[in-house]
N, C-alpha and C. Protein backbone atom coordinates (compact mmCIF):
# COMPACT_ATOMS: atom_id res chain seq x y z
N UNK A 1 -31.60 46.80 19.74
CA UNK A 1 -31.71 48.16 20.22
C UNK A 1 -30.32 48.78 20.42
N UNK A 2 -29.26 47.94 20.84
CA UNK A 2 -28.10 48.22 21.13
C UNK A 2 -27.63 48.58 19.77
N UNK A 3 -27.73 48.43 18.80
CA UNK A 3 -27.25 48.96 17.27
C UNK A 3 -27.50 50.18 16.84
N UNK A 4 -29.16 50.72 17.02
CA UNK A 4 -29.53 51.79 16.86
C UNK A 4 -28.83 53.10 17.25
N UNK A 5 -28.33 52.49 18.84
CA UNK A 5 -27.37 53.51 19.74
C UNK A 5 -26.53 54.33 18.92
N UNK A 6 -25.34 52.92 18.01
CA UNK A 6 -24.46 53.08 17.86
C UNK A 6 -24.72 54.23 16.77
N UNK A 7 -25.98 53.58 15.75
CA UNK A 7 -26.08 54.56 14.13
C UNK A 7 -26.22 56.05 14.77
N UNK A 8 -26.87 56.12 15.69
CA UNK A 8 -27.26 57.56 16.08
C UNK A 8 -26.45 58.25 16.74
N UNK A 9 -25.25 57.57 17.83
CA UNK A 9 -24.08 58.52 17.71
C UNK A 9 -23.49 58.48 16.56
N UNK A 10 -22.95 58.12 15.77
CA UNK A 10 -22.28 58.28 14.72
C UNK A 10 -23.28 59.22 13.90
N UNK A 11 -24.37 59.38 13.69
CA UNK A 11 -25.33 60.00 12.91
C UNK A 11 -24.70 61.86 13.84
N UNK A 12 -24.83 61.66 14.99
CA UNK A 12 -25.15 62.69 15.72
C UNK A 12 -23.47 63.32 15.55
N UNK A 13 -22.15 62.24 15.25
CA UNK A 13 -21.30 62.95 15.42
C UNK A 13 -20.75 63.60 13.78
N UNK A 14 -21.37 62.91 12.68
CA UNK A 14 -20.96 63.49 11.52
C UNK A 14 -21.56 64.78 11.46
N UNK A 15 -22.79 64.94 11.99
CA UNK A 15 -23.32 66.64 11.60
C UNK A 15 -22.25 67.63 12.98
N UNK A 16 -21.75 66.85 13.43
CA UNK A 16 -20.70 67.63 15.00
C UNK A 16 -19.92 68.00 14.22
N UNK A 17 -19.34 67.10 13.34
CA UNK A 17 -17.98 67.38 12.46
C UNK A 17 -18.37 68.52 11.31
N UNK A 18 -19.09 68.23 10.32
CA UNK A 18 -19.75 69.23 9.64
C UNK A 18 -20.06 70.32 10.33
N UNK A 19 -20.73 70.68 11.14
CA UNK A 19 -20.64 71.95 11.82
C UNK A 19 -19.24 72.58 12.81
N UNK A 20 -18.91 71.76 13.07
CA UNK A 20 -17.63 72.18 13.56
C UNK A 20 -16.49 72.45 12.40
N UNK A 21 -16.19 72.00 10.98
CA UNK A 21 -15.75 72.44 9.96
C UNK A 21 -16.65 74.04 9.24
N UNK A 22 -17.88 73.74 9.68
CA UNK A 22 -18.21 75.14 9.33
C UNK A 22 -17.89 76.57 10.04
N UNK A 23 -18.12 76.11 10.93
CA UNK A 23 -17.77 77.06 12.13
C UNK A 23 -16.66 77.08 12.32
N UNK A 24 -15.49 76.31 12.15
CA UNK A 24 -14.38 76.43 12.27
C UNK A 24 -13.48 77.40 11.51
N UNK A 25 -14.30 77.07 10.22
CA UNK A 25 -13.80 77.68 8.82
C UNK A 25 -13.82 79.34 9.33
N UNK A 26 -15.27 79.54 9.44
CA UNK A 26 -15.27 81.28 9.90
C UNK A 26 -14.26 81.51 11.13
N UNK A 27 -14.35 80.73 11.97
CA UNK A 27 -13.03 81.19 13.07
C UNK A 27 -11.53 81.55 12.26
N UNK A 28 -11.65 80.78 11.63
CA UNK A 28 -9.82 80.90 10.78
C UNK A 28 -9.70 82.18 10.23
N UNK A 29 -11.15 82.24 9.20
CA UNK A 29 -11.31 83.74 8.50
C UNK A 29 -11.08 84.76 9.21
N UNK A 30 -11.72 84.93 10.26
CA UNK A 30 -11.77 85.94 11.32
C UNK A 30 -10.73 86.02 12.03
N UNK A 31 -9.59 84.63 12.03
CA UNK A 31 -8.06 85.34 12.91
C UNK A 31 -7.60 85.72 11.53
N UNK A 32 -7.32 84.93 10.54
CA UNK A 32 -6.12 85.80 9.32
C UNK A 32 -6.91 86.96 8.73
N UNK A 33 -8.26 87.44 9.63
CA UNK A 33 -8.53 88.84 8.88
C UNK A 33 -7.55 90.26 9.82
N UNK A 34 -7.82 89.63 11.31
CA UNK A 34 -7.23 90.05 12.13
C UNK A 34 -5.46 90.68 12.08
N UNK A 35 -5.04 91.82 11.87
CA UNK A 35 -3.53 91.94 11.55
C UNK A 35 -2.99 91.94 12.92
N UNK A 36 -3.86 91.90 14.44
CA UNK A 36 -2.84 91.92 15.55
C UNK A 36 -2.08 90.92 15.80
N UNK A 37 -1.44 90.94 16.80
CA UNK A 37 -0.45 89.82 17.46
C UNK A 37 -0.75 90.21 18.62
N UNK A 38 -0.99 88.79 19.71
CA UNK A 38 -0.41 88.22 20.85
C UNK A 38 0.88 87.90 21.37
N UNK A 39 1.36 88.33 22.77
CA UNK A 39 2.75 88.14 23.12
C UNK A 39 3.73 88.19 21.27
N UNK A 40 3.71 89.01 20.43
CA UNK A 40 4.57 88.58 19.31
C UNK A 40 4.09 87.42 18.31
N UNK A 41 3.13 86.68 18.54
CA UNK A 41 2.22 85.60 17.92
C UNK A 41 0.56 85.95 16.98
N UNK A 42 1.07 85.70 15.44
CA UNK A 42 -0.28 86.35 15.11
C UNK A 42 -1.08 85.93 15.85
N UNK A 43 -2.40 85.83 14.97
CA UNK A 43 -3.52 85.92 15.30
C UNK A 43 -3.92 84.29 14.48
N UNK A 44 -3.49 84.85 13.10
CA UNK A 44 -3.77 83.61 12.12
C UNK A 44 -2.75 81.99 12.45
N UNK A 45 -1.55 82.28 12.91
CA UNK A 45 -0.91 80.92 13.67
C UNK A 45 -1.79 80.60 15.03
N UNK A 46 -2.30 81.26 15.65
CA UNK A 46 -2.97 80.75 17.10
C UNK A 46 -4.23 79.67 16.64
N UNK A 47 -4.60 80.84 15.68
CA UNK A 47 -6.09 80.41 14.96
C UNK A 47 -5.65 79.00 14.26
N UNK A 48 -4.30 78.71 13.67
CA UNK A 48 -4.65 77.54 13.21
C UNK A 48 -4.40 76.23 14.24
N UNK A 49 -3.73 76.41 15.37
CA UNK A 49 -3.42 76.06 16.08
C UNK A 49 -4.21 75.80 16.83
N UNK A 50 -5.36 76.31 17.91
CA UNK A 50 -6.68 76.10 18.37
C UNK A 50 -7.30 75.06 17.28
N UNK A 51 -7.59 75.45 15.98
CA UNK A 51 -8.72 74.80 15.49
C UNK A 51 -8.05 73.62 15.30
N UNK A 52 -6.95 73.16 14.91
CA UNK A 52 -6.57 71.85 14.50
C UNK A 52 -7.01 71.03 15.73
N UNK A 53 -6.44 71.58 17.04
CA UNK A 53 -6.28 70.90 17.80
C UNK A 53 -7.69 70.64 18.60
N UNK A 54 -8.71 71.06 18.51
CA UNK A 54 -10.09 70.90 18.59
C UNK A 54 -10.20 69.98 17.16
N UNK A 55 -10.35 69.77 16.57
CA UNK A 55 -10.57 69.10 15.66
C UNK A 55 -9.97 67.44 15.92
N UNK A 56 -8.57 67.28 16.33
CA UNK A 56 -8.36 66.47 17.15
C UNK A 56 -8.79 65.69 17.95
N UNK A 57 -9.09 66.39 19.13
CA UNK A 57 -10.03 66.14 20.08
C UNK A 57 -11.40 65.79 19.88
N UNK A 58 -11.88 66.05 18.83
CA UNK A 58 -13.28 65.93 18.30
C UNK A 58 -13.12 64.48 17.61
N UNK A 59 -11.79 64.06 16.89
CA UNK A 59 -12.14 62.96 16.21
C UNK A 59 -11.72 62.02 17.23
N UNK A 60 -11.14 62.34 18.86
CA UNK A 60 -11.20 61.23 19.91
C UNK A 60 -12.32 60.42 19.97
N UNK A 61 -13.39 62.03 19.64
CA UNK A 61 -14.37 61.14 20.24
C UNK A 61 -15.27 60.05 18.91
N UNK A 62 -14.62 59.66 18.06
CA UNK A 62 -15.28 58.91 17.16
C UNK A 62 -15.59 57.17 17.49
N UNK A 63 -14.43 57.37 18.43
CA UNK A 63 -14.51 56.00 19.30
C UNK A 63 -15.62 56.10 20.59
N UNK A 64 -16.33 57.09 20.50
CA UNK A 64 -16.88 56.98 21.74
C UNK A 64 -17.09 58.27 22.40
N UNK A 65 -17.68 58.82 24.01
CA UNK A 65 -17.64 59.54 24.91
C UNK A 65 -16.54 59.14 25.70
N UNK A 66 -15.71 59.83 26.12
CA UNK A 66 -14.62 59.12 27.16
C UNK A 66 -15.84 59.51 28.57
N UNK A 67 -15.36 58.20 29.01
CA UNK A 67 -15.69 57.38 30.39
C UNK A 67 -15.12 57.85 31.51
N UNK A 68 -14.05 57.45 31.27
CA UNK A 68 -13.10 57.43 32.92
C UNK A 68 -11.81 58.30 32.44
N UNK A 69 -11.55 58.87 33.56
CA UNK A 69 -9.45 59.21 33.70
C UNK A 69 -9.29 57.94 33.76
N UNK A 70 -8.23 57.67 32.81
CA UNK A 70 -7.00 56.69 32.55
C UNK A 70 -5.64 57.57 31.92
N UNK A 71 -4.99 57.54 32.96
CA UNK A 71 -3.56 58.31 31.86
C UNK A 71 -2.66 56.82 31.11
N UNK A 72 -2.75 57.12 30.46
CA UNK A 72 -1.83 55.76 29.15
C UNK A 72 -0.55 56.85 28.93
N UNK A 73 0.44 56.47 29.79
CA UNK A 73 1.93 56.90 29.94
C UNK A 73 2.48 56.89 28.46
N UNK A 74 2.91 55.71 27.65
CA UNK A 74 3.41 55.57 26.29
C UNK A 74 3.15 56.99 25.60
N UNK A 75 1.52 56.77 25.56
CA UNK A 75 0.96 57.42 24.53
C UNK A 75 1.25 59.00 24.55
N UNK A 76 0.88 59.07 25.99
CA UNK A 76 1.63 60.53 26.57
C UNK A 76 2.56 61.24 25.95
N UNK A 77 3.78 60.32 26.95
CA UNK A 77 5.34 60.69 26.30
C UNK A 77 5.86 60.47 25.08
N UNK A 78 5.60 59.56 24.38
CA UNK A 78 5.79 59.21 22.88
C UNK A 78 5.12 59.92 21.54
N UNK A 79 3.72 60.14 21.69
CA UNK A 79 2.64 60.31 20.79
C UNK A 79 2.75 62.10 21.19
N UNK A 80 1.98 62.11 22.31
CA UNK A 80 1.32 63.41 22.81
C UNK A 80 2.74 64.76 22.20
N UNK A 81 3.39 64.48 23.71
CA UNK A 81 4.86 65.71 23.79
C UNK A 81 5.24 65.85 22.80
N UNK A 82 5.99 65.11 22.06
CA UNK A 82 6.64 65.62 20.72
C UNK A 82 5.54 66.35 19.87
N UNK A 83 4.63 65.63 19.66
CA UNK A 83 3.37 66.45 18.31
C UNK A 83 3.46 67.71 19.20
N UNK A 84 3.26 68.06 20.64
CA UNK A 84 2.68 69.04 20.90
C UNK A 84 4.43 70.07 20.64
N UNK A 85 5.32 69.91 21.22
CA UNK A 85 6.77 70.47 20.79
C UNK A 85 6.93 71.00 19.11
N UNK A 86 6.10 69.99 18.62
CA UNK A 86 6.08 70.58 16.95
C UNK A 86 4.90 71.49 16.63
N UNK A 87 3.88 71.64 17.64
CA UNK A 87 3.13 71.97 16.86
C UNK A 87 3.27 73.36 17.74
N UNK A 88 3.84 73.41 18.43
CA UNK A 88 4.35 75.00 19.15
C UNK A 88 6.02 75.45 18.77
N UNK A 89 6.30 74.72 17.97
CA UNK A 89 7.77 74.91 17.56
C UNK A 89 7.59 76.28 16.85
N UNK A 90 6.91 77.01 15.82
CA UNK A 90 7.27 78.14 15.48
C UNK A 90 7.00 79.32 16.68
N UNK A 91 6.17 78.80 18.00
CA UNK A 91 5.71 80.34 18.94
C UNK A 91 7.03 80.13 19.64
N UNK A 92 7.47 79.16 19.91
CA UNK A 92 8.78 78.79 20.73
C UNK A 92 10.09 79.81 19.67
N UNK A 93 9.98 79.69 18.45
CA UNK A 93 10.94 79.96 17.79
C UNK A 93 10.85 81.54 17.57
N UNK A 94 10.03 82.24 17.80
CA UNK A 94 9.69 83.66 17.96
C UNK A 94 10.60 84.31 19.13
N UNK A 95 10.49 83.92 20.01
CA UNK A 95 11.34 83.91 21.55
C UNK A 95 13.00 83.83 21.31
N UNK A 96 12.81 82.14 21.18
CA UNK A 96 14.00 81.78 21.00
C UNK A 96 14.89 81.75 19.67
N UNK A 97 16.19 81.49 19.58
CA UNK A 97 16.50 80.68 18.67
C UNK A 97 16.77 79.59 18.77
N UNK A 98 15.64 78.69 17.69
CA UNK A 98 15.66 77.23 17.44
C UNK A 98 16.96 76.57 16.41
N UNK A 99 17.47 75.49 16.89
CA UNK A 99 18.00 74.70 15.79
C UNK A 99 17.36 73.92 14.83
N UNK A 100 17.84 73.98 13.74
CA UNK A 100 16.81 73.10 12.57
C UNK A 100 15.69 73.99 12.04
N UNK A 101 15.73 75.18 12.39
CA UNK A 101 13.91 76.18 12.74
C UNK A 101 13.50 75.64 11.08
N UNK A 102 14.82 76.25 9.77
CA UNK A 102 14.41 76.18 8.60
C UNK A 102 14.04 74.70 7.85
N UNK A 103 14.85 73.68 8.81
CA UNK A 103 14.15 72.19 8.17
C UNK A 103 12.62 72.07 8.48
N UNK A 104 12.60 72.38 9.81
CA UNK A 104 10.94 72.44 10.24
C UNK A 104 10.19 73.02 9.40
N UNK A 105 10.56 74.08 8.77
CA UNK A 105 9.60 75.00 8.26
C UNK A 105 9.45 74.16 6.62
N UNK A 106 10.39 73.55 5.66
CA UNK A 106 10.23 72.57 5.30
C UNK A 106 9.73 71.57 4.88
N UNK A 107 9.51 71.11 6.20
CA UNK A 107 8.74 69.61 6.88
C UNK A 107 7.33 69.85 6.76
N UNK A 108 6.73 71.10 7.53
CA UNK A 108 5.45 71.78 7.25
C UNK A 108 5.27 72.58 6.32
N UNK A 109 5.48 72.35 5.29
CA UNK A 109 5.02 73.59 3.83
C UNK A 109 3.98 73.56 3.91
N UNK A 110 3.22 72.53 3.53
CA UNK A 110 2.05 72.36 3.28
C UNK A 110 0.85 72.27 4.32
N UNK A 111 0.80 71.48 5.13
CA UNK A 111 -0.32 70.67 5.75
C UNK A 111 0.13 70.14 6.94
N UNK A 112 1.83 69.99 7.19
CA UNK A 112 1.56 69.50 8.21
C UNK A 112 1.78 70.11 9.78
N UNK A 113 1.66 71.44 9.92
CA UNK A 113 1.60 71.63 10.77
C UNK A 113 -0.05 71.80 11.47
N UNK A 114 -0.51 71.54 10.70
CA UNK A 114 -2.00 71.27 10.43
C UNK A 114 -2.43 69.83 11.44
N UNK A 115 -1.54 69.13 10.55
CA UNK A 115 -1.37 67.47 11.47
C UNK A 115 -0.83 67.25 12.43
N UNK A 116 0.36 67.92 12.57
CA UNK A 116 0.55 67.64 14.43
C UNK A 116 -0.11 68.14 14.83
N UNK A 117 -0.49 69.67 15.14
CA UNK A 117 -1.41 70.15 16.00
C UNK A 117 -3.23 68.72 15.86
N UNK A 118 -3.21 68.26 14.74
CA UNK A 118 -4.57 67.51 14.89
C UNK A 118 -4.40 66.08 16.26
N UNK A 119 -2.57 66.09 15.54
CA UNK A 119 -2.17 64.86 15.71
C UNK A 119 -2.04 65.07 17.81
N UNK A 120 -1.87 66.18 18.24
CA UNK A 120 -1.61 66.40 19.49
C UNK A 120 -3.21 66.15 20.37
N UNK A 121 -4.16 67.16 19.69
CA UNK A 121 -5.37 67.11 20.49
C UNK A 121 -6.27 65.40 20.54
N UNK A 122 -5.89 64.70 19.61
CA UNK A 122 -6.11 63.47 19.49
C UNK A 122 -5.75 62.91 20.56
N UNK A 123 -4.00 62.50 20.84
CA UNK A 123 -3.37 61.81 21.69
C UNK A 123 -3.64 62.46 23.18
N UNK A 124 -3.77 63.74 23.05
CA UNK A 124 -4.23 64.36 24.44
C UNK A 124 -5.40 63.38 24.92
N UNK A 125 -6.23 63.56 24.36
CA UNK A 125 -7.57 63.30 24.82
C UNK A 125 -7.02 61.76 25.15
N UNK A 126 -6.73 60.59 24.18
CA UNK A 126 -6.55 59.29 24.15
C UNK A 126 -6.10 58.95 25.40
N UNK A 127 -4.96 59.70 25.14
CA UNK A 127 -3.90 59.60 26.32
C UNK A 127 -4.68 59.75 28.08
N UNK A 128 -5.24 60.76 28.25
CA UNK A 128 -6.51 60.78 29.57
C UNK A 128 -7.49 60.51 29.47
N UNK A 129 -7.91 60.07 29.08
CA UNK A 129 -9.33 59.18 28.74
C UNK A 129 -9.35 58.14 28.19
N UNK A 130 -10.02 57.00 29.19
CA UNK A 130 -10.34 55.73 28.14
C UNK A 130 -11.66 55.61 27.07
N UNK A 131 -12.48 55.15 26.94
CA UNK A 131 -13.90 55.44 25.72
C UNK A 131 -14.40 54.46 25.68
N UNK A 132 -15.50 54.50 25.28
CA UNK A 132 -16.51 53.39 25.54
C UNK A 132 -16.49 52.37 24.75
């Protein structure tokens, strides 16, 4: 009986993911249709920024429901901060002036600012929560 559990969360979390890629998808559409800005910050960087990082958080939970607060320090300061520093490095760089801004930009041509922001809401969650 204890097996069944398992097929049926996993059953229950692939259609989570599929609908949350669907629905996600129209959220994106709907900020880069959007031409305003926040504080100086489109619409379409926030938008990708939210969704990655829900998406993240969503694949925490592939291991499970988190259980308990546990803060895991390492994972925190090592994993978490930096992804999250990169994955706010261009709203930071709007404000300020950054050093390196054009290697960063670079570094993320493609996809990966996509991945830290995934890579942040992941370690968030990991990082305060243990899982079943």
């Amino acid at each position: 009986m204890n097996k069944s559990k398992g097929y049926v969360y996993y059953l229950l979390w692939i259609l989570g993911a599929l609908i949350l890629l669907y629905y996600g998808n129209m959220f994106l559409t709907m900020m880069v249709q959007k031409k305003d800005e926040l504080f100086k910050v489109e619409y379409s960087l926030l938008g990708n920024i939210l969704y990655a990082f829900v998406i993240g958080i969503y694949l925490s939970l592939l291991n499970g429901l988190p259980i308990r607060r546990k803060f895991f320090r390492p994972l925190f300061f090592f994993i978490f901060l930096p992804s999250f520093i990169l994955m706010i490095y261009p709203v930071i760089a709007l404000y300020l002036e950054l050093p390196y801004y054009m290697m960063y930009l670079k570094l993320i041509h493609h996809e990966g600012f996509f991945f830290f922001s995934m890579l942040c809401g992941l370690t968030f969650m990991k990082s305060l929560f243990s899982s079943k």
